[in-house]
Structures are given as C-alpha cells and as structure tokens.
N, C-alpha and C. Protein backbone atom coordinates (compact mmCIF):
# COMPACT_ATOMS: atom_id res chain seq x y z
N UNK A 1 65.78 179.89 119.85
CA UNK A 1 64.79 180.34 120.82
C UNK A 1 63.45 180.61 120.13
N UNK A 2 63.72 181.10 119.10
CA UNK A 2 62.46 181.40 118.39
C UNK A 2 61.62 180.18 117.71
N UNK A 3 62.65 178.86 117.38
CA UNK A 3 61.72 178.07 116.95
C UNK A 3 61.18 177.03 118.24
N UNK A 4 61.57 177.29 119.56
CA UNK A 4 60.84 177.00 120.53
C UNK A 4 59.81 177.53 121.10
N UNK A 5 59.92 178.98 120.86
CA UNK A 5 58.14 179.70 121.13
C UNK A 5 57.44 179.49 120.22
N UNK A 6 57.90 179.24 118.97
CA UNK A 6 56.64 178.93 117.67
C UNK A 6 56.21 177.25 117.90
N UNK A 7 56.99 176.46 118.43
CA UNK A 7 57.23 174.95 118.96
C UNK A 7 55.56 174.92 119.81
N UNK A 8 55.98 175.82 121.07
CA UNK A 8 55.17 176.17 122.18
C UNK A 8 53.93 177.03 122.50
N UNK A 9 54.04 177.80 120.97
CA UNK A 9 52.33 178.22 120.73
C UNK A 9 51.84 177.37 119.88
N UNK A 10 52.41 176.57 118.83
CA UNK A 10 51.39 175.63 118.16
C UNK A 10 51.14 174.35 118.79
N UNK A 11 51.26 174.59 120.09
CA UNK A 11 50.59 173.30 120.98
C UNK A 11 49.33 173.84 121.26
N UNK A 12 48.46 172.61 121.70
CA UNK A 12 47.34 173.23 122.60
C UNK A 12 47.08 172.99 123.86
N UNK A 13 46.32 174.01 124.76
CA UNK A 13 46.77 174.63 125.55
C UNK A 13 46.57 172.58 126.11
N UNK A 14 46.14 171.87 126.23
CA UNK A 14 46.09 170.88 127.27
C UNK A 14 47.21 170.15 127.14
N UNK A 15 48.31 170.07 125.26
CA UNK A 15 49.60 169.68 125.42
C UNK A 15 50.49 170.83 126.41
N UNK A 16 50.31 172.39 126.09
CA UNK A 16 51.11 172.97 126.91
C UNK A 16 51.31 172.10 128.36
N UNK A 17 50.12 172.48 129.04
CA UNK A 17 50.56 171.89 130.38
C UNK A 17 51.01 170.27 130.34
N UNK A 18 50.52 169.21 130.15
CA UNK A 18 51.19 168.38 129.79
C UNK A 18 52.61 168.38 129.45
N UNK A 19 53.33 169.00 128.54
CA UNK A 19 54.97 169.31 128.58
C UNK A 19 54.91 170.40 129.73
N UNK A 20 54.60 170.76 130.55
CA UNK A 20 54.73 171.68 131.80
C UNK A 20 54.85 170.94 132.63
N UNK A 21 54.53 169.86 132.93
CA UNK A 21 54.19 168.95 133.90
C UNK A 21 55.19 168.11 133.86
N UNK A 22 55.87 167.31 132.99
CA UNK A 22 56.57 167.01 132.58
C UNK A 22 58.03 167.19 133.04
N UNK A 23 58.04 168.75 132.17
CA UNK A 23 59.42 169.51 132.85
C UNK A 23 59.41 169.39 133.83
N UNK A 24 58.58 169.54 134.76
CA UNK A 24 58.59 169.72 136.25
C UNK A 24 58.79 168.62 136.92
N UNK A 25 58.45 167.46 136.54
CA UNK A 25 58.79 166.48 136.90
C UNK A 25 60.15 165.79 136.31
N UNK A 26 61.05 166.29 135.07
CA UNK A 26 62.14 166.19 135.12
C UNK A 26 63.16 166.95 135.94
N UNK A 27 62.65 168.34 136.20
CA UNK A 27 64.18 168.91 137.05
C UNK A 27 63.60 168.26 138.65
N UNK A 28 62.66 167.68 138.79
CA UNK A 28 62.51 167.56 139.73
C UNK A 28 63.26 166.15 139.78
N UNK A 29 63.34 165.34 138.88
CA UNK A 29 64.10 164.38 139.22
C UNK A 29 65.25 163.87 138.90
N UNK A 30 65.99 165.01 137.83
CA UNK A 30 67.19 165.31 138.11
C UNK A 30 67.67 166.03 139.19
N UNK A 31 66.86 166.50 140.17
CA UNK A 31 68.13 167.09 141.39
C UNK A 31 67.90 165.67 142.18
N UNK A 32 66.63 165.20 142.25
CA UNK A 32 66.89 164.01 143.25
C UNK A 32 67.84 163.17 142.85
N UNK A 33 67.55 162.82 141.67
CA UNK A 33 68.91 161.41 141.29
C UNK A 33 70.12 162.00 140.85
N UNK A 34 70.28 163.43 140.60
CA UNK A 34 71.53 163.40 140.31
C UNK A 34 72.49 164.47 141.62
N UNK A 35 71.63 165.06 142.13
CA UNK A 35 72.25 165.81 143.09
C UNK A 35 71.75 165.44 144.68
N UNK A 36 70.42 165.60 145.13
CA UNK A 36 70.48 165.13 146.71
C UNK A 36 70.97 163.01 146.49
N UNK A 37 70.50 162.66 145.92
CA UNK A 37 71.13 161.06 146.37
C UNK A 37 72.58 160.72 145.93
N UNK A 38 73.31 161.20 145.51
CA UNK A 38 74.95 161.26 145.69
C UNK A 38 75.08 161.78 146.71
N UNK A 39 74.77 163.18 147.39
CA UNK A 39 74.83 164.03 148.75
C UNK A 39 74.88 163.11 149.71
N UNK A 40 73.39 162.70 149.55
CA UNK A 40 73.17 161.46 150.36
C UNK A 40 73.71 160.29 150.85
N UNK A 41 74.17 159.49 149.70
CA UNK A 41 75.22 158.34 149.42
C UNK A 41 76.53 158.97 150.21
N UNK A 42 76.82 159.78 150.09
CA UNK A 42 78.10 160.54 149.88
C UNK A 42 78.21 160.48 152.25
N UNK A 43 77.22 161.39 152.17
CA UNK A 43 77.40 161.22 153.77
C UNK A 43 77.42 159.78 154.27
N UNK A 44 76.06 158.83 154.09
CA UNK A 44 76.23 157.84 154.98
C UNK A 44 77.45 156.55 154.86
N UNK A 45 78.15 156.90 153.72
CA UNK A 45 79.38 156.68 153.39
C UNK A 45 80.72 156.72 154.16
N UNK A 46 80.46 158.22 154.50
CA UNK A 46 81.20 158.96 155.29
C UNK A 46 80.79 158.39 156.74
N UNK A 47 79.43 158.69 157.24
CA UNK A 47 79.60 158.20 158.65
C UNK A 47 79.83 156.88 158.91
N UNK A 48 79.72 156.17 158.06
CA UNK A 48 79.83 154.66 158.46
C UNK A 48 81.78 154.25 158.17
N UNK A 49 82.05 154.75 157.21
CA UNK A 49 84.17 154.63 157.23
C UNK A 49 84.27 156.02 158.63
N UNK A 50 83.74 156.81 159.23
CA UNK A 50 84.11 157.42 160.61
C UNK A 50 83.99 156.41 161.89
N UNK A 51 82.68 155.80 161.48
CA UNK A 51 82.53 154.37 162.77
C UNK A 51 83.48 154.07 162.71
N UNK A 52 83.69 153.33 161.57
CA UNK A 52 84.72 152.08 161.75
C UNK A 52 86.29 152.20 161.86
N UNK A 53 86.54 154.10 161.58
CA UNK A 53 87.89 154.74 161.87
C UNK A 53 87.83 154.72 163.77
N UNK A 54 86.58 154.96 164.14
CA UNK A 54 86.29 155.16 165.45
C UNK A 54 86.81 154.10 166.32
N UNK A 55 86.06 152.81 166.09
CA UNK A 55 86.24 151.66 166.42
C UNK A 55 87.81 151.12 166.28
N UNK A 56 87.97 151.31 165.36
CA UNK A 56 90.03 150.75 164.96
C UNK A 56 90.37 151.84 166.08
N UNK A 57 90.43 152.98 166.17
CA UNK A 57 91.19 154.13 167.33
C UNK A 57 91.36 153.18 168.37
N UNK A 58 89.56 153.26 169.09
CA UNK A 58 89.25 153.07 170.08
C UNK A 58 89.79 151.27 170.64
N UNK A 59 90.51 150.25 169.92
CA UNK A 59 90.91 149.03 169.45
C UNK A 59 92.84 149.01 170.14
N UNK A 60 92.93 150.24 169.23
CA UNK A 60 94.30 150.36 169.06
C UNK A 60 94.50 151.05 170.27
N UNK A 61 93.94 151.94 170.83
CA UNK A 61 94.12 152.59 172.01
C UNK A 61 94.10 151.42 173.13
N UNK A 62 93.15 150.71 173.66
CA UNK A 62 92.88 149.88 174.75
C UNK A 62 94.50 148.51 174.28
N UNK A 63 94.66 147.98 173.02
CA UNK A 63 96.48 147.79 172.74
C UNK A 63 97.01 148.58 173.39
N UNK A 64 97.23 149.44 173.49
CA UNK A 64 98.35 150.33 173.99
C UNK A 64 98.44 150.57 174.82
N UNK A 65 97.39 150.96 175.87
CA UNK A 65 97.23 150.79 177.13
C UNK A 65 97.72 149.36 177.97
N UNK A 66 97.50 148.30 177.19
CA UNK A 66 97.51 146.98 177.40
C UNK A 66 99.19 147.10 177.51
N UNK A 67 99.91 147.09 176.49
CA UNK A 67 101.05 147.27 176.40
C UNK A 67 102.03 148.12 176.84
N UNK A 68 101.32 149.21 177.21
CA UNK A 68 102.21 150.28 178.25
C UNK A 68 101.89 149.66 179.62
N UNK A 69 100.87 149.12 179.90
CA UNK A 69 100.75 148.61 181.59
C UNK A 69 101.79 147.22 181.54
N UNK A 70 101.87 146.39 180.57
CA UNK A 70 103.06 145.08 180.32
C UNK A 70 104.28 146.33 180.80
N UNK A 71 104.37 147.36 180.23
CA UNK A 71 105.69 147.87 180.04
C UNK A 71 106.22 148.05 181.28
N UNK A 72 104.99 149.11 182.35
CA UNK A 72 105.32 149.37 183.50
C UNK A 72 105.59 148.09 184.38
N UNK A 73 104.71 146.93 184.23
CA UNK A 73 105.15 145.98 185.09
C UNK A 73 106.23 145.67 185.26
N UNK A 74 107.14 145.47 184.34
CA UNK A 74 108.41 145.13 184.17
C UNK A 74 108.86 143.81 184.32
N UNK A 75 108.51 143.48 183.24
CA UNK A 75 108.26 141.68 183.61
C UNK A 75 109.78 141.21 183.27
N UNK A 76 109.81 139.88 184.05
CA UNK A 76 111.36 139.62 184.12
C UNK A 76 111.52 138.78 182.78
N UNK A 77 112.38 138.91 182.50
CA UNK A 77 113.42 137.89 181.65
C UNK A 77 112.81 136.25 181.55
N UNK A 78 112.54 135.93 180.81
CA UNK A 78 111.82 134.61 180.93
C UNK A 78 112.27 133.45 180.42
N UNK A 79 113.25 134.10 179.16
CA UNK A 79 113.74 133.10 178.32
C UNK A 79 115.13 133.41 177.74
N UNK A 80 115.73 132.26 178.22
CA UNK A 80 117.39 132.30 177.66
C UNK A 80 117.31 132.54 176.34
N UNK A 81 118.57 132.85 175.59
CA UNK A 81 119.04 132.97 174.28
C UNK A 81 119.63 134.64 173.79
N UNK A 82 119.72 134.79 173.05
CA UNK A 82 119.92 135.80 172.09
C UNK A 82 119.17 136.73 171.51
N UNK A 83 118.66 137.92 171.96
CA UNK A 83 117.53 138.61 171.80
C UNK A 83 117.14 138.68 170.35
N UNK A 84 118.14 138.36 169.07
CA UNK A 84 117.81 138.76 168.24
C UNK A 84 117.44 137.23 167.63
N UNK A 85 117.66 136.15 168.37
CA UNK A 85 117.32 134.41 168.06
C UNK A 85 115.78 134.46 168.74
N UNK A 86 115.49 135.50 169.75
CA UNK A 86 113.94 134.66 170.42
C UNK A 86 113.79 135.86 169.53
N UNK A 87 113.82 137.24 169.19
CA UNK A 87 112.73 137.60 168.15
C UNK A 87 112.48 137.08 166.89
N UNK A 88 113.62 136.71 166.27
CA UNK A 88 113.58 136.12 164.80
C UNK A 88 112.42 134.41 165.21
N UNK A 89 112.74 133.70 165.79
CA UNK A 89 112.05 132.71 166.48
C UNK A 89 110.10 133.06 166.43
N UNK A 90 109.88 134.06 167.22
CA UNK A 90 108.53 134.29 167.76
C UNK A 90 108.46 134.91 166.03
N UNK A 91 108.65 135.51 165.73
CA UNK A 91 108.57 136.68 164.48
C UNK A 91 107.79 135.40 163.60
N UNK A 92 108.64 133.96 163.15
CA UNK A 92 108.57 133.54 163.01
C UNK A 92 107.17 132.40 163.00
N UNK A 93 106.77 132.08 164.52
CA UNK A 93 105.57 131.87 164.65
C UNK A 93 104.52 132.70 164.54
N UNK A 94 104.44 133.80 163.76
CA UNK A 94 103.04 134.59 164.03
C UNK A 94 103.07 134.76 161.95
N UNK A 95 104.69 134.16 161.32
CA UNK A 95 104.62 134.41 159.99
C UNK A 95 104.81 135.24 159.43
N UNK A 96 105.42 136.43 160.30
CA UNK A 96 105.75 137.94 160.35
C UNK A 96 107.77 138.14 159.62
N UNK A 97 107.71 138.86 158.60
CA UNK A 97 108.75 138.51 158.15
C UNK A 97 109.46 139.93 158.50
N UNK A 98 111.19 139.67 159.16
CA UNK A 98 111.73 140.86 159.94
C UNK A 98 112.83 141.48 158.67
N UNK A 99 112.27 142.81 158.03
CA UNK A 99 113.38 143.17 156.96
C UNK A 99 114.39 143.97 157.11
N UNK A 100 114.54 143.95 158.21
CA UNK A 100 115.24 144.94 159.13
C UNK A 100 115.84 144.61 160.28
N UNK A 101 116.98 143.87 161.56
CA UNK A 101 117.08 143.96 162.57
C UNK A 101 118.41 144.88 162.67
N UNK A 102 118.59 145.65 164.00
CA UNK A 102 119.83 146.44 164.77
C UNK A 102 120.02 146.26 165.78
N UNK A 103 120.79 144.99 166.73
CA UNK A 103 121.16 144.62 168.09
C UNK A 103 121.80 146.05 168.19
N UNK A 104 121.25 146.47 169.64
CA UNK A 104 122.26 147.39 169.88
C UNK A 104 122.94 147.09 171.57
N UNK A 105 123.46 146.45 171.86
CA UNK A 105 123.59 145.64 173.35
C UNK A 105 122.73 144.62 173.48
N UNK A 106 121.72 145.50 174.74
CA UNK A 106 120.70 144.44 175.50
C UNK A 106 119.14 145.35 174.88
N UNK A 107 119.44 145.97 173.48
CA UNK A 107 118.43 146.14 173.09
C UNK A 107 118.28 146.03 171.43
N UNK A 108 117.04 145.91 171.30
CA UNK A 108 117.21 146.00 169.60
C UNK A 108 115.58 146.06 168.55
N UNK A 109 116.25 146.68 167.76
CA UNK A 109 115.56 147.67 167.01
C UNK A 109 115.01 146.47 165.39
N UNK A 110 113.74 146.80 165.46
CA UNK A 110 113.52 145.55 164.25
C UNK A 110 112.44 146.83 163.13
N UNK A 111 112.43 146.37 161.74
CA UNK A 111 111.72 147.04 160.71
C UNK A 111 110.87 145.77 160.05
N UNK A 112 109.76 146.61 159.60
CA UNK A 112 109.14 145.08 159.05
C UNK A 112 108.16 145.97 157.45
N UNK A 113 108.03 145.15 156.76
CA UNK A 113 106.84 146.10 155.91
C UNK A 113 105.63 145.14 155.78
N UNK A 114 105.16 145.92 155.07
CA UNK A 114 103.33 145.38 155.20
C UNK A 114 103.09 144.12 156.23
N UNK A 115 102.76 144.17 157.59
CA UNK A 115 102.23 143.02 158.01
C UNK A 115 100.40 143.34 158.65
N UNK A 116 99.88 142.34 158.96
CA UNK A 116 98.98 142.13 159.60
C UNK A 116 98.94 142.66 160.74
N UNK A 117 97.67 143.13 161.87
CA UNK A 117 98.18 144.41 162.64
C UNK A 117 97.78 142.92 163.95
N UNK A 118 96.78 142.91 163.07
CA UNK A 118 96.38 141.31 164.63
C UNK A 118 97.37 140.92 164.98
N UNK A 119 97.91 140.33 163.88
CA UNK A 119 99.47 139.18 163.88
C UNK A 119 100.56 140.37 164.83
N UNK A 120 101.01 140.86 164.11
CA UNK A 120 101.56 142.27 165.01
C UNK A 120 101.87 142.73 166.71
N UNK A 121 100.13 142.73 166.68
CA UNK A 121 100.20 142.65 168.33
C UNK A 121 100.05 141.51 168.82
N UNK A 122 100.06 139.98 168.37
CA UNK A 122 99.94 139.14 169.00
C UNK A 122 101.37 138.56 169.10
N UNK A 123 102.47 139.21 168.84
CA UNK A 123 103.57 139.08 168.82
C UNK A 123 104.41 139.70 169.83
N UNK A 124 104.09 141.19 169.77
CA UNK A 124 104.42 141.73 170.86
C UNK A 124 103.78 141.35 171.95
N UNK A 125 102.65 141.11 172.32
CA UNK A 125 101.92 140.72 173.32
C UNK A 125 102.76 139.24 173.55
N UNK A 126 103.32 137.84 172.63
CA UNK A 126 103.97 137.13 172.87
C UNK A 126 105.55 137.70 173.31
N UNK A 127 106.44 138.43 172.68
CA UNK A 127 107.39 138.95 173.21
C UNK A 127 107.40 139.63 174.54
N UNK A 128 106.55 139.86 175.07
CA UNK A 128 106.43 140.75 176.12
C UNK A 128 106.01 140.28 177.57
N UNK A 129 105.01 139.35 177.40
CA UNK A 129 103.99 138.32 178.58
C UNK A 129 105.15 137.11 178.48
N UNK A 130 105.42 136.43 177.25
CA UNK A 130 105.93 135.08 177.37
C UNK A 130 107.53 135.41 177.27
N UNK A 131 107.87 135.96 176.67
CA UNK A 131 109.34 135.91 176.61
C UNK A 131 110.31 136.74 177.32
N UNK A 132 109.12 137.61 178.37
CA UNK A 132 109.78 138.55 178.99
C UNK A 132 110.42 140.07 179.05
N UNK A 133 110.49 140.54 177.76
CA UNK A 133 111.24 141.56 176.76
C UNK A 133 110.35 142.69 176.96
N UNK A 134 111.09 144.06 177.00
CA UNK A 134 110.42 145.24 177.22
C UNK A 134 110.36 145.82 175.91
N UNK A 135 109.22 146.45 175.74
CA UNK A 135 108.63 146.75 174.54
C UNK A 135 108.95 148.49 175.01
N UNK A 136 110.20 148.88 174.36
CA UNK A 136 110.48 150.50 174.37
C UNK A 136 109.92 151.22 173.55
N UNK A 137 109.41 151.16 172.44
CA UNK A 137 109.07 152.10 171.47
C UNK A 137 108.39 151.57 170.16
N UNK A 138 107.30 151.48 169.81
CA UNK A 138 106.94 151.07 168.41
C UNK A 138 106.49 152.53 167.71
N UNK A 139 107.02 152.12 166.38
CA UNK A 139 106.63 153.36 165.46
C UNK A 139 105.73 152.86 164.16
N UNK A 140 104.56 153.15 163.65
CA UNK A 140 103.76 152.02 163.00
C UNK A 140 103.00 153.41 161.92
N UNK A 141 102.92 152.90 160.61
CA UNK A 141 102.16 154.15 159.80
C UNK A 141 100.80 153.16 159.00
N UNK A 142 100.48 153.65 158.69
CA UNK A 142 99.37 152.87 157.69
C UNK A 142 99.77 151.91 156.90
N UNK A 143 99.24 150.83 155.82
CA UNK A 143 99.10 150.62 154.71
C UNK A 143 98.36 150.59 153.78
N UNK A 144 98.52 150.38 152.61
CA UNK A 144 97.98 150.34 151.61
C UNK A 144 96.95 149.31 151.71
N UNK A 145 96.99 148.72 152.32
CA UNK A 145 96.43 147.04 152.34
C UNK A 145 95.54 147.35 153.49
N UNK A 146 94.07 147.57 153.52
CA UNK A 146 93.43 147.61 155.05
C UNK A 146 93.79 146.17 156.28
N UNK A 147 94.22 146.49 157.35
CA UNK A 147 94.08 145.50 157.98
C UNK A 147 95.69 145.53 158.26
N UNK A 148 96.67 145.77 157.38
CA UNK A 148 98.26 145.97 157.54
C UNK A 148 98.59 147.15 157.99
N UNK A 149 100.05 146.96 158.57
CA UNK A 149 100.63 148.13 158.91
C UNK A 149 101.88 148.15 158.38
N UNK A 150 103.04 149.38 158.71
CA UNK A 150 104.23 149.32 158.00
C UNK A 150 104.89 149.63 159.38
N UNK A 151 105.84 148.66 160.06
CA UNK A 151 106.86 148.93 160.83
C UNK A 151 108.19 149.57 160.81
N UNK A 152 107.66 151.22 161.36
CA UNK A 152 108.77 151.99 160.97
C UNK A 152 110.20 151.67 161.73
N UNK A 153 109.58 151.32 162.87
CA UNK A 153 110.60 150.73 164.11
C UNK A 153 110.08 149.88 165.44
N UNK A 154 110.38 149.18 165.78
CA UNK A 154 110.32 148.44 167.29
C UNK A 154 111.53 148.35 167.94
N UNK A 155 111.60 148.67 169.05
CA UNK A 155 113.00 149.05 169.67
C UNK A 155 112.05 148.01 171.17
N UNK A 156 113.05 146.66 171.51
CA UNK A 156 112.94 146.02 172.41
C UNK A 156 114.20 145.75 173.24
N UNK A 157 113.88 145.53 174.24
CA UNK A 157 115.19 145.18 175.15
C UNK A 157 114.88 144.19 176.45
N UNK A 158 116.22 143.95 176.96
CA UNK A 158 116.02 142.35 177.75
C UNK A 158 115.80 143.20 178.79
C-alpha cells in the first residue's frame, strides 16, 4: 500500500487524473462486460427457450385435444387383423421401433424409447382415424434428444 501512495504522489498531477480516468473507465467496463452483459445474455436466453417451451405446450395441447375428440367420437373398427399385427404394421410405417408390447384381450399396451414426437403423433393419429383403434391412455416423458420423446406407455384397444 505504501509503495502505491509513493507510486501516486510521484506522478503529476495531469498523469494523476489520467490514471483516474482510466480506472474509471475500467470498472466501468468491467461491470458492463463482465457483469450486466452475461445478466443480459442470460435473460434473453431465457425468454426466448420460454417461447419456444410456450409454443411446444401450446402444440402438444391442441394434439391432445385433437386426440381426445378422435377418442370421444368413437370411431369404429376399420381394419381386420390382430391388434398387435396392425400396430407392429403402422409402427412400422412411421419407422417407430416397439420395445415393448402387452396384448391384454381387445386391448394393448406398447413401450417405445427415444422416438420422434412428429412421427409419434402421426401414428397415433394413423392408428386412430385410419385403423379405427381407441387411443386409452398415453404416458410420454422427455428426452435427451430435443424433438424425441420416451414412451412410458400407450394402452390401445379395438
């Protein structure tokens, strides 16, 4: 400390202010670049992954609606076979691989991991409109993979 006040009186006075000026213009631009523009960064970051959490909700909701009104309709039976031959079949056309099935009668229960959520509902939406099949229950969690989901369960019946 002391060899900074002897530092700071053998300046003169027009270097003093000059390193005054200086300083001041360093903490001044260490809070901008190191503290308000991360802050900064940091929010519009945030509001823009909230949009787009917004938008997927608001996506997945109007699905579901879509698919609970298929449900209530109660659409008939459309296509002969073996419930667990037209799902493996359709499963099939969308490229959706089933790691899991449980016939249980005239209903049945399928598991899937990481798929595509498009592919997903364009499956059920095919199982349901084209093939006739009531869509009882889906159970669906995140993945790791944006854009995938993990099929905890689908429980369909004729």
């Amino acid at each position: 400390m002391e060899n900074m006040r002897s530092w700071w009186q053998s300046l003169a006075i027009r270097e003093q202010q000059l390193v005054g000026f200086c300083a001041a213009i360093l903490v001044v631009g260490i809070f901008y670049w190191g503290i308000w523009t991360p802050i900064s960064n940091a929010q519009e970051t945030a509001e823009r992954n909230n949009s787009a959490a917004q938008q997927t909700l608001n996506y997945v909701k109007q699905t579901a609606n879509k698919i609970a009104g298929l449900k209530q309709a109660g659409a008939q039976a459309k296509v002969r076979g073996s419930l667990s031959s037209i799902v493996n079949q359709t499963a099939g056309l969308y490229k959706l691989e089933i790691t899991r099935m449980q016939p249980q009668g005239d209903k049945i229960q399928l598991w899937m991991d990481d798929v595509p959520f498009d592919a997903l509902l364009g499956y059920l939406h095919d199982l349901v409109e084209q093939k006739g099949l009531t869509l009882d229950s889906v159970d669906l969690t995140e993945s790791d993979v944006a854009g995938f989901v993990k099929v905890r369960r689908i429980q369909l019946s004729q």
